[in-house]
Protein backbone atom coordinates (compact mmCIF):
# COMPACT_ATOMS: atom_id res chain seq x y z
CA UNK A 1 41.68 -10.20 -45.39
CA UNK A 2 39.14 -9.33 -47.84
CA UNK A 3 35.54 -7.50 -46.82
CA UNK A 4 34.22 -11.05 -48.00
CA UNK A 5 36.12 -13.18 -45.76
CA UNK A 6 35.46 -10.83 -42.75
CA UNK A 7 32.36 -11.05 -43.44
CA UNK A 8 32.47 -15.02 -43.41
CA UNK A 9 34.09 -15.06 -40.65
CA UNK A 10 31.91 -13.11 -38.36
CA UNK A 11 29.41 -15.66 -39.16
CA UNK A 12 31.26 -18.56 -38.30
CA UNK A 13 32.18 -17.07 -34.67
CA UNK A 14 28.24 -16.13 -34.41
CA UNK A 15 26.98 -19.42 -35.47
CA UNK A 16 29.65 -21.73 -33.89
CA UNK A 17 27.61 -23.17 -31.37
CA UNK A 18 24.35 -23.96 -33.14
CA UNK A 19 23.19 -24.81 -36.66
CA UNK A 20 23.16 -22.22 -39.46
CA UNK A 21 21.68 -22.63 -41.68
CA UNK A 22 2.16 -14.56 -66.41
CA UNK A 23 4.97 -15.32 -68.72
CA UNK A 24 6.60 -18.74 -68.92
CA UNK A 25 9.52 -17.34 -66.72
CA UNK A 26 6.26 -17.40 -64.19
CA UNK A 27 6.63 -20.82 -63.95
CA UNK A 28 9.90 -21.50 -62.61
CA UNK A 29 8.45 -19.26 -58.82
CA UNK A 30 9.89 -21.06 -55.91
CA UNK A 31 7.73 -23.81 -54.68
CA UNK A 32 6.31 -23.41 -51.08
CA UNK A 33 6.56 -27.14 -50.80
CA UNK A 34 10.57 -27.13 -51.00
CA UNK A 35 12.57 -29.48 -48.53
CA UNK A 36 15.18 -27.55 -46.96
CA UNK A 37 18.63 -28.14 -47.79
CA UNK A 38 20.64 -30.10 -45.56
CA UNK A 39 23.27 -26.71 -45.38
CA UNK A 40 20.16 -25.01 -44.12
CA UNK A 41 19.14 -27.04 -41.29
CA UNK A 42 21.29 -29.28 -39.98
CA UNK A 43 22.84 -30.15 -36.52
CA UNK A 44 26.26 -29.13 -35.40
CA UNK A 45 27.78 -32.32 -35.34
CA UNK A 46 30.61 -32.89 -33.38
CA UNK A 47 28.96 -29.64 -30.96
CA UNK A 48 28.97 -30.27 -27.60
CA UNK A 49 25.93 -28.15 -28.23
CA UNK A 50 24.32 -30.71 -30.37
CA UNK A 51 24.22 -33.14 -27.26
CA UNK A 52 20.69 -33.94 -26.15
CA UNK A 53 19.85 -31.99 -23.26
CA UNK A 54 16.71 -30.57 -21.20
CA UNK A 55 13.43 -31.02 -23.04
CA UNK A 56 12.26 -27.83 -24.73
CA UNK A 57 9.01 -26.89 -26.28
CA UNK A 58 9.20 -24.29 -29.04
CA UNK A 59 6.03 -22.22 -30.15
CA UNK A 60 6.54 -21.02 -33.77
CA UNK A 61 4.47 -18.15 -36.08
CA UNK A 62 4.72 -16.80 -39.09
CA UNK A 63 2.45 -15.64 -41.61
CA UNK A 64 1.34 -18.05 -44.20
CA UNK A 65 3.22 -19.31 -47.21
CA UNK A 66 2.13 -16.38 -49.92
CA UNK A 67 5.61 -16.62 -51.65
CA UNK A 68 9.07 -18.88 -51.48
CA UNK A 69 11.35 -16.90 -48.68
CA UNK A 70 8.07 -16.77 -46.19
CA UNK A 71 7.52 -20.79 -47.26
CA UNK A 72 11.28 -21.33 -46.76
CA UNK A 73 11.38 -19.84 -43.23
CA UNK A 74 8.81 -22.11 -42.04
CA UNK A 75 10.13 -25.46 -43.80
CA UNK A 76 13.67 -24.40 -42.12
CA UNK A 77 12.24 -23.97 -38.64
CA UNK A 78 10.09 -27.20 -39.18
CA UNK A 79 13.19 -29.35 -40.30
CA UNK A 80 15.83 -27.71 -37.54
CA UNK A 81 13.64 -28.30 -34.80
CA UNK A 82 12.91 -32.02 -35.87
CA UNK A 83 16.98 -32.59 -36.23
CA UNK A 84 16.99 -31.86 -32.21
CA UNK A 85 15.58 -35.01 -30.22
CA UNK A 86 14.93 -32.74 -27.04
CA UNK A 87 12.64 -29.87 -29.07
CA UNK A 88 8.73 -30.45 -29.26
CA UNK A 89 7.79 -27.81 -32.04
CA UNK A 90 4.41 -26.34 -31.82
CA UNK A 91 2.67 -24.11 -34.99
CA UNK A 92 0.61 -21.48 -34.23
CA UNK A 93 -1.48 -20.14 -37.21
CA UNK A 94 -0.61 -16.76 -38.32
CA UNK A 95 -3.84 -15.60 -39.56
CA UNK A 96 -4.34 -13.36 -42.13
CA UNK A 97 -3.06 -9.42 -40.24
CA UNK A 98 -0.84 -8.96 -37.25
CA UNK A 99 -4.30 -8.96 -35.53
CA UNK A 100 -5.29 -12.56 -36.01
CA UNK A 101 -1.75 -13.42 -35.39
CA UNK A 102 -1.68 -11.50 -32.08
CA UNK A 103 -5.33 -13.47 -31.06
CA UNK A 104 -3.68 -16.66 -31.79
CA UNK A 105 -0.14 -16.35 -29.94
CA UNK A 106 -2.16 -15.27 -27.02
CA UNK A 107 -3.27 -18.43 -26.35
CA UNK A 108 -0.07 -20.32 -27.32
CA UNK A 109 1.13 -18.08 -23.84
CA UNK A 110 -1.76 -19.76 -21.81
CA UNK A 111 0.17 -22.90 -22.88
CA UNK A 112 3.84 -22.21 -21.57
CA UNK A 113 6.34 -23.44 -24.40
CA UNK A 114 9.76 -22.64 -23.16
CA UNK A 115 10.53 -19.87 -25.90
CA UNK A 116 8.60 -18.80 -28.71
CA UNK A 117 9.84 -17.71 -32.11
CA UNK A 118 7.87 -15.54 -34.02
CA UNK A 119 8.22 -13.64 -37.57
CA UNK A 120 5.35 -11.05 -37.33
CA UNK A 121 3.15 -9.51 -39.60
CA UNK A 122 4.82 -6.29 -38.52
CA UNK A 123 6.85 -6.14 -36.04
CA UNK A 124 5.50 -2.65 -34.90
CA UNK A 125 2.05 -4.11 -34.05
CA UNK A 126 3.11 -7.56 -32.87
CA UNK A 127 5.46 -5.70 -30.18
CA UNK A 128 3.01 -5.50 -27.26
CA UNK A 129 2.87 -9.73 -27.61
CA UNK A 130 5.93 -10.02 -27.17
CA UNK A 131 5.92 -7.39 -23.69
CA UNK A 132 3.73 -9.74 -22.60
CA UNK A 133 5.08 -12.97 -23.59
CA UNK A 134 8.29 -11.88 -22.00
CA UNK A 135 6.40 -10.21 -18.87
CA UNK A 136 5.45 -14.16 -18.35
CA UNK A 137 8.54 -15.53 -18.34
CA UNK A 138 8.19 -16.80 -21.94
CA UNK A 139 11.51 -16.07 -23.77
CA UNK A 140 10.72 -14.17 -27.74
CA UNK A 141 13.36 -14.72 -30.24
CA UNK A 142 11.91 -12.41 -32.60
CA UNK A 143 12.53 -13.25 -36.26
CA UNK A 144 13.16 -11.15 -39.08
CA UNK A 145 10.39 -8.10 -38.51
CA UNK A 146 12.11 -6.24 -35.67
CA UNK A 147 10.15 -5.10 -32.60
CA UNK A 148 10.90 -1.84 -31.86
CA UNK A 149 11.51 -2.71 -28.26
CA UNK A 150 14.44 -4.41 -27.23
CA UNK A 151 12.02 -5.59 -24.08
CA UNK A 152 10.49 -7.58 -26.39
CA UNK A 153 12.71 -10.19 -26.82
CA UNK A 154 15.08 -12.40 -25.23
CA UNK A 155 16.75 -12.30 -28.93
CA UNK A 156 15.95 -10.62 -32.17
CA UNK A 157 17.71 -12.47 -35.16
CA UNK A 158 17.27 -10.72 -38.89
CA UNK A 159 19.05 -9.79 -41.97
CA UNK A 160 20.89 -7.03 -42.82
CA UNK A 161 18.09 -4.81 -44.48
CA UNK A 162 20.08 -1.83 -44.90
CA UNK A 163 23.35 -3.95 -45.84
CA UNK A 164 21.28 -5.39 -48.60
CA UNK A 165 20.87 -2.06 -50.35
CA UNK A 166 24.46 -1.14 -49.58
CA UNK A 167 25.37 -4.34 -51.63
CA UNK A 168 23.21 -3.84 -54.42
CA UNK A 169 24.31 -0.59 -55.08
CA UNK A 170 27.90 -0.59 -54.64
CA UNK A 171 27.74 -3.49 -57.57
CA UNK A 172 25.92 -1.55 -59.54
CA UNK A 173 28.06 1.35 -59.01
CA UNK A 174 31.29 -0.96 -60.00
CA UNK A 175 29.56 -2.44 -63.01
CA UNK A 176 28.71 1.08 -64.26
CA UNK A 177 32.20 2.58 -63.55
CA UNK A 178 33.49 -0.68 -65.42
CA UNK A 179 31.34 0.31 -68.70
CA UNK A 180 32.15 3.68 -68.55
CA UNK A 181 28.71 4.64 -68.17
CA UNK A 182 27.64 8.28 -66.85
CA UNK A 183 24.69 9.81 -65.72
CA UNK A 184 23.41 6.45 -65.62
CA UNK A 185 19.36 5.70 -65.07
CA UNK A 186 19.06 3.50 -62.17
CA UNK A 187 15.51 2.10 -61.50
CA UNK A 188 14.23 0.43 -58.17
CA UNK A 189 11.51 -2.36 -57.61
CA UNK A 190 11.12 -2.58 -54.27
CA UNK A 191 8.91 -4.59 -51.52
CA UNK A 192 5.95 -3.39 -49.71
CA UNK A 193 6.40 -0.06 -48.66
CA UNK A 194 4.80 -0.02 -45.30
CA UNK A 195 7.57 -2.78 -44.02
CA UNK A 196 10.26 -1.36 -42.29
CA UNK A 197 12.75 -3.55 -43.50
CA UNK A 198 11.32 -2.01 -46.94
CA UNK A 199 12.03 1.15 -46.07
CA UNK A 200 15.20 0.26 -44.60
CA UNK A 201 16.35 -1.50 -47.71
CA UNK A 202 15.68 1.90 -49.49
CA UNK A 203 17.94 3.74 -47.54
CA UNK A 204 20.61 1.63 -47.87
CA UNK A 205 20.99 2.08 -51.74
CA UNK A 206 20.19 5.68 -51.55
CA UNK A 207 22.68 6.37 -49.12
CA UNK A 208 24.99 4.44 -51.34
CA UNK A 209 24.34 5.48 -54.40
CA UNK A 210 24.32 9.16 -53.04
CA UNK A 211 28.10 9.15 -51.96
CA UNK A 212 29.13 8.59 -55.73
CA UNK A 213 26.87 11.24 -56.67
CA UNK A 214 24.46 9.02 -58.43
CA UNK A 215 20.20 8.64 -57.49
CA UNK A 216 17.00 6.61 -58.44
CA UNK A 217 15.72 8.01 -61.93
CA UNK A 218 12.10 5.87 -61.19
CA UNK A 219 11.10 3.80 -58.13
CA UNK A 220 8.06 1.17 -58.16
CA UNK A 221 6.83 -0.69 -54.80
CA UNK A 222 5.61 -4.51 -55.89
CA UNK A 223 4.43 -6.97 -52.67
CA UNK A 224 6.77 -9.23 -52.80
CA UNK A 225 5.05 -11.83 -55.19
CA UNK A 226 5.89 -12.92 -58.91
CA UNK A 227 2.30 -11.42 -59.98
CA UNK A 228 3.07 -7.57 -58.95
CA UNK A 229 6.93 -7.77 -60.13
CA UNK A 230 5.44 -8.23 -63.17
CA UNK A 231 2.96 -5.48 -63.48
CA UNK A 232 5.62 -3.20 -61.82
CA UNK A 233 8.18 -4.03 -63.77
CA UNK A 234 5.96 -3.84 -66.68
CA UNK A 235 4.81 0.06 -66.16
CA UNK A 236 8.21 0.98 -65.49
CA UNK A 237 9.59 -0.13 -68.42
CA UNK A 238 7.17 1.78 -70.32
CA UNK A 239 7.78 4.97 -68.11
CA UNK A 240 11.81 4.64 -69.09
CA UNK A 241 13.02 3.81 -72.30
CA UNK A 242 15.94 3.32 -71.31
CA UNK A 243 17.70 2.20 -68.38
CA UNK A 244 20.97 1.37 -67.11
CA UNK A 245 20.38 -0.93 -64.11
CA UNK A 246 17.56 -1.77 -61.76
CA UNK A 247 17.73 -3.24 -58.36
CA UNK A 248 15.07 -5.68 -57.69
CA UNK A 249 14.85 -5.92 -53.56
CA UNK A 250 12.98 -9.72 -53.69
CA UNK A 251 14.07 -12.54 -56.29
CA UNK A 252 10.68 -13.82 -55.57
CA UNK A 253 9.07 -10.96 -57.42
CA UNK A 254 11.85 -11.19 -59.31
CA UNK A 255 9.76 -13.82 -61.47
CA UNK A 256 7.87 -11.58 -62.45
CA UNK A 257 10.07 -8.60 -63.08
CA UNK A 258 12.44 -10.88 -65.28
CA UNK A 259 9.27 -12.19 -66.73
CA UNK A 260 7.68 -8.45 -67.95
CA UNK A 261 11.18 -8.00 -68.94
CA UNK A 262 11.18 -10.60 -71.69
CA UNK A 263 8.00 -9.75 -73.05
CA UNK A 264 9.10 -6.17 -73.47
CA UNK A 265 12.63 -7.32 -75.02
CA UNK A 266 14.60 -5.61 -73.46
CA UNK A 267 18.32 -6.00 -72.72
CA UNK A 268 19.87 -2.78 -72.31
CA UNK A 269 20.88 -2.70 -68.72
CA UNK A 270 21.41 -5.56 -65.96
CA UNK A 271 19.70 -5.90 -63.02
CA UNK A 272 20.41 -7.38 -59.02
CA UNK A 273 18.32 -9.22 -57.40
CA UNK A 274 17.68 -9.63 -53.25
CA UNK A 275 17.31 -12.35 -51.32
CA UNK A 276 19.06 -15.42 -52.84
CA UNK A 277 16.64 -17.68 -54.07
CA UNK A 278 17.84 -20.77 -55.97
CA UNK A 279 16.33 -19.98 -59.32
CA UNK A 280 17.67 -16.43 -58.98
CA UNK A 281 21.43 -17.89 -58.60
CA UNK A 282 20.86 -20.85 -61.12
CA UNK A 283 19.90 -18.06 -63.55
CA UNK A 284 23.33 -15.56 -62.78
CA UNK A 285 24.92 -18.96 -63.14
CA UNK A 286 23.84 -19.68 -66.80
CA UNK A 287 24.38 -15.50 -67.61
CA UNK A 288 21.28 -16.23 -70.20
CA UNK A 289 19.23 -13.15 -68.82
CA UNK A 290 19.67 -9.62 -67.53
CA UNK A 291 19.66 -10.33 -63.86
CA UNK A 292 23.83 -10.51 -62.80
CA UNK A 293 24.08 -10.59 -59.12
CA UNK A 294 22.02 -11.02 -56.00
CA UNK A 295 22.62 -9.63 -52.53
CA UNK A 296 21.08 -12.36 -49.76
CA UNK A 297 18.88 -12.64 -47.28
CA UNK A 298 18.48 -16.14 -46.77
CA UNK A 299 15.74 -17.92 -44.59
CA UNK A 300 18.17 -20.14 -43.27
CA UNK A 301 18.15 -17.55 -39.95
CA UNK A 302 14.73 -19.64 -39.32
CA UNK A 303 17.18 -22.50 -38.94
CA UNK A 304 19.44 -20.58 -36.83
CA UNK A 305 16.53 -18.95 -34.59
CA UNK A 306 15.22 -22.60 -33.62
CA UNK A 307 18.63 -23.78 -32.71
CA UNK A 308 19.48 -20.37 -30.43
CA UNK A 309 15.93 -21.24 -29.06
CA UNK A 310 16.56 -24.46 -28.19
CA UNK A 311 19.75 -22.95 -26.04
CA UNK A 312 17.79 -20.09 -24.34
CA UNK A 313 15.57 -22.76 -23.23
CA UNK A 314 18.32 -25.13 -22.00
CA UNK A 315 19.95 -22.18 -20.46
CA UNK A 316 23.20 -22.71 -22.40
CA UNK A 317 25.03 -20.49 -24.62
CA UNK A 318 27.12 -20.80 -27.78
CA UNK A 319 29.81 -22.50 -27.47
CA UNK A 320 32.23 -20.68 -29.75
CA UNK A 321 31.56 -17.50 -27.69
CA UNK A 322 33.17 -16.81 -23.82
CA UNK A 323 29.74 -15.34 -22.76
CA UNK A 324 27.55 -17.57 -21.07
CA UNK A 325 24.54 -16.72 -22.91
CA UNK A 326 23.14 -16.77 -26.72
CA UNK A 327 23.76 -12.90 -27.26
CA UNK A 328 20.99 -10.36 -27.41
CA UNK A 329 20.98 -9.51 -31.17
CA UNK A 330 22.51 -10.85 -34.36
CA UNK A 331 22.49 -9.30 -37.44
CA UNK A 332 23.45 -11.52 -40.43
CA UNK A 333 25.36 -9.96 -42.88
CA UNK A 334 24.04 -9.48 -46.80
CA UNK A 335 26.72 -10.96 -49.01
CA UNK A 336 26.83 -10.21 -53.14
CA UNK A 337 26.32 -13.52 -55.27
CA UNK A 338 27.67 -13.46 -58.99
CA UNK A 339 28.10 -15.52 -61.70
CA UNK A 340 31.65 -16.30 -59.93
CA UNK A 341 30.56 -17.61 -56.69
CA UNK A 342 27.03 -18.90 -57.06
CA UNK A 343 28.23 -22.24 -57.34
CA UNK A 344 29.14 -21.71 -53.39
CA UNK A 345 25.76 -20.34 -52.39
CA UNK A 346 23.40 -22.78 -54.62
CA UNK A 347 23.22 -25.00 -51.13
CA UNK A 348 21.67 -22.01 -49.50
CA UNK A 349 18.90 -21.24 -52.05
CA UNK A 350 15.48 -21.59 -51.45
């Protein structure tokens, strides 16, 4: 069995029981409007777990829609929880900083929803809300931006940061290898810096890179938008006049790093993106620009976190699994997307 279908697998066991889920190139940014796809929220039918059961009310945060993935996970939780007849959903506004967002979960607690999902600001800062949501008898499934205490939450749900690094580099390090390229210059645009999952992302294609005795020539952090890929992008291709490959951590920014990319003409090395957004595979796809492969980290997990809600509510598990209970933590695995199998993961763009 292949490190692909091992990998698939693993997520069919996990998710058995509930659903799973500047330039002109400026243009084509993922809209924060998007309807999820139906692959991305959708009922297990045929689930014993899909059955109507106890009522549940769900209390949902996340910050505000500044760029497609953030947009996506809060379409995804919107549509899963209205495919359940038993869930009432309730939004509370993120504010602008973890602090605003802390003020209004508090009084989402005075309120008593059953379980609350939450993407923080930061999970660092957001971690003595969820001590106390949890100290109330409100069950956290904390989404995406871990809390650094596992007494946090009743589940923490992400993707794999460090995986994604692992990904991008051991492509790159096959496509290089494949050219016959040494001493290559390998260039990073990363996210914001002062994320963990950032820094965590880093590692990753460090570590990777490191055990075949290859490094970073020139790093840039962006902020995850189209606007600062571009002026990223743009100083570091005037730092490096030539480049091998760049890893690209966010196919959001990615707009704007493919966009600098084309005004600068140039085409001498490839790039991977992160993330999986639609445009970003419909591009690799067509093979009409430098960017060849992805690595995901797809907001379908929102899906997935309102559906394990919903069960930690009912008190139910997942039915695939002998345990009683929806497990503590899941970790979804970061899977490569190419020009040969983006036709299979178009239905999980965003």
């Amino acid at each position: 069995m292949t490190q692909h279908s091992r990998d698939m697998s693993r997520r069919r066991l996990l998710f058995g029981g509930a659903a799973v889920g500047a330039g002109v190139l400026l243009a084509g940014c993922t809209s924060n409007e998007q309807t999820p796809t139906e692959a991305q929220t959708k009922a297990a039918d045929g689930n014993a777990n899909a059955e109507p059961g106890k009522q549940v009310t769900i209390g949902f945060s996340a910050p505000a829609a500044d760029h497609g993935w953030i947009a996506a996970i809060t379409n995804n939780a919107k549509s899963q929880a209205a495919a359940y007849s038993d869930v009432e959903f309730k939004t509370v506004e993120a504010g602008a900083d973890a602090a605003a967002q802390r003020a209004a979960l508090s009084t989402l607690i005075s309120q008593k929803p059953d379980v609350i999902v939450l993407l923080p600001h930061d999970g660092k800062e957001l971690n003595s809300f969820g001590l106390e949501a949890m100290a109330a008898g409100i069950p956290v499934v904390n989404l995406d931006r871990a809390f650094p205490d596992a007494k946090a939450y009743r589940l923490q749900i992400k993707g794999d940061n460090y995986g994604m690094g692992v990904s991008a580099a051991t492509f790159i390090v096959e496509q290089l290898k494949a050219k016959g390229v040494s001493n290559p210059v390998i260039a990073e645009i990363a996210g914001m810096d002062e994320l963990e999952l950032t820094q965590e992302r880093t590692k990753g294609f460090n570590d990777t890179l490191a055990q075949h005795g290859l490094k970073v020539k020139n790093r840039r952090a962006a902020r995850f938008t189209a606007d600062s890929g571009q002026q990223e992008a743009s100083q570091l291709l005037q730092a490096e006049p030539k480049i091998d490959a760049i890893w690209n951590h966010d196919d959001d920014q990615g707009i704007g790093v493919l966009a600098a990319i084309s005004q600068a003409s140039r085409t001498e090395f490839f790039m991977v993106g992160g993330a999986g957004s639609k445009k970003a595979m419909e591009d690799i796809q067509a093979d009409n620009t430098v960017l060849k492969a992805t690595v995901t980290y797809s907001p379908s997990m929102a899906s997935s976190a309102i559906s394990l809600a919903r069960l930690i509510g009912q008190g139910r598990g997942m039915s695939d699994l002998v345990e009683l209970q929806v497990p503590k933590e899941i970790v979804l695995a970061s899977e490569t997307i190419t020009k040969e199998n983006a036709g299979d993961y178009l239905k999980l763009g965003f």
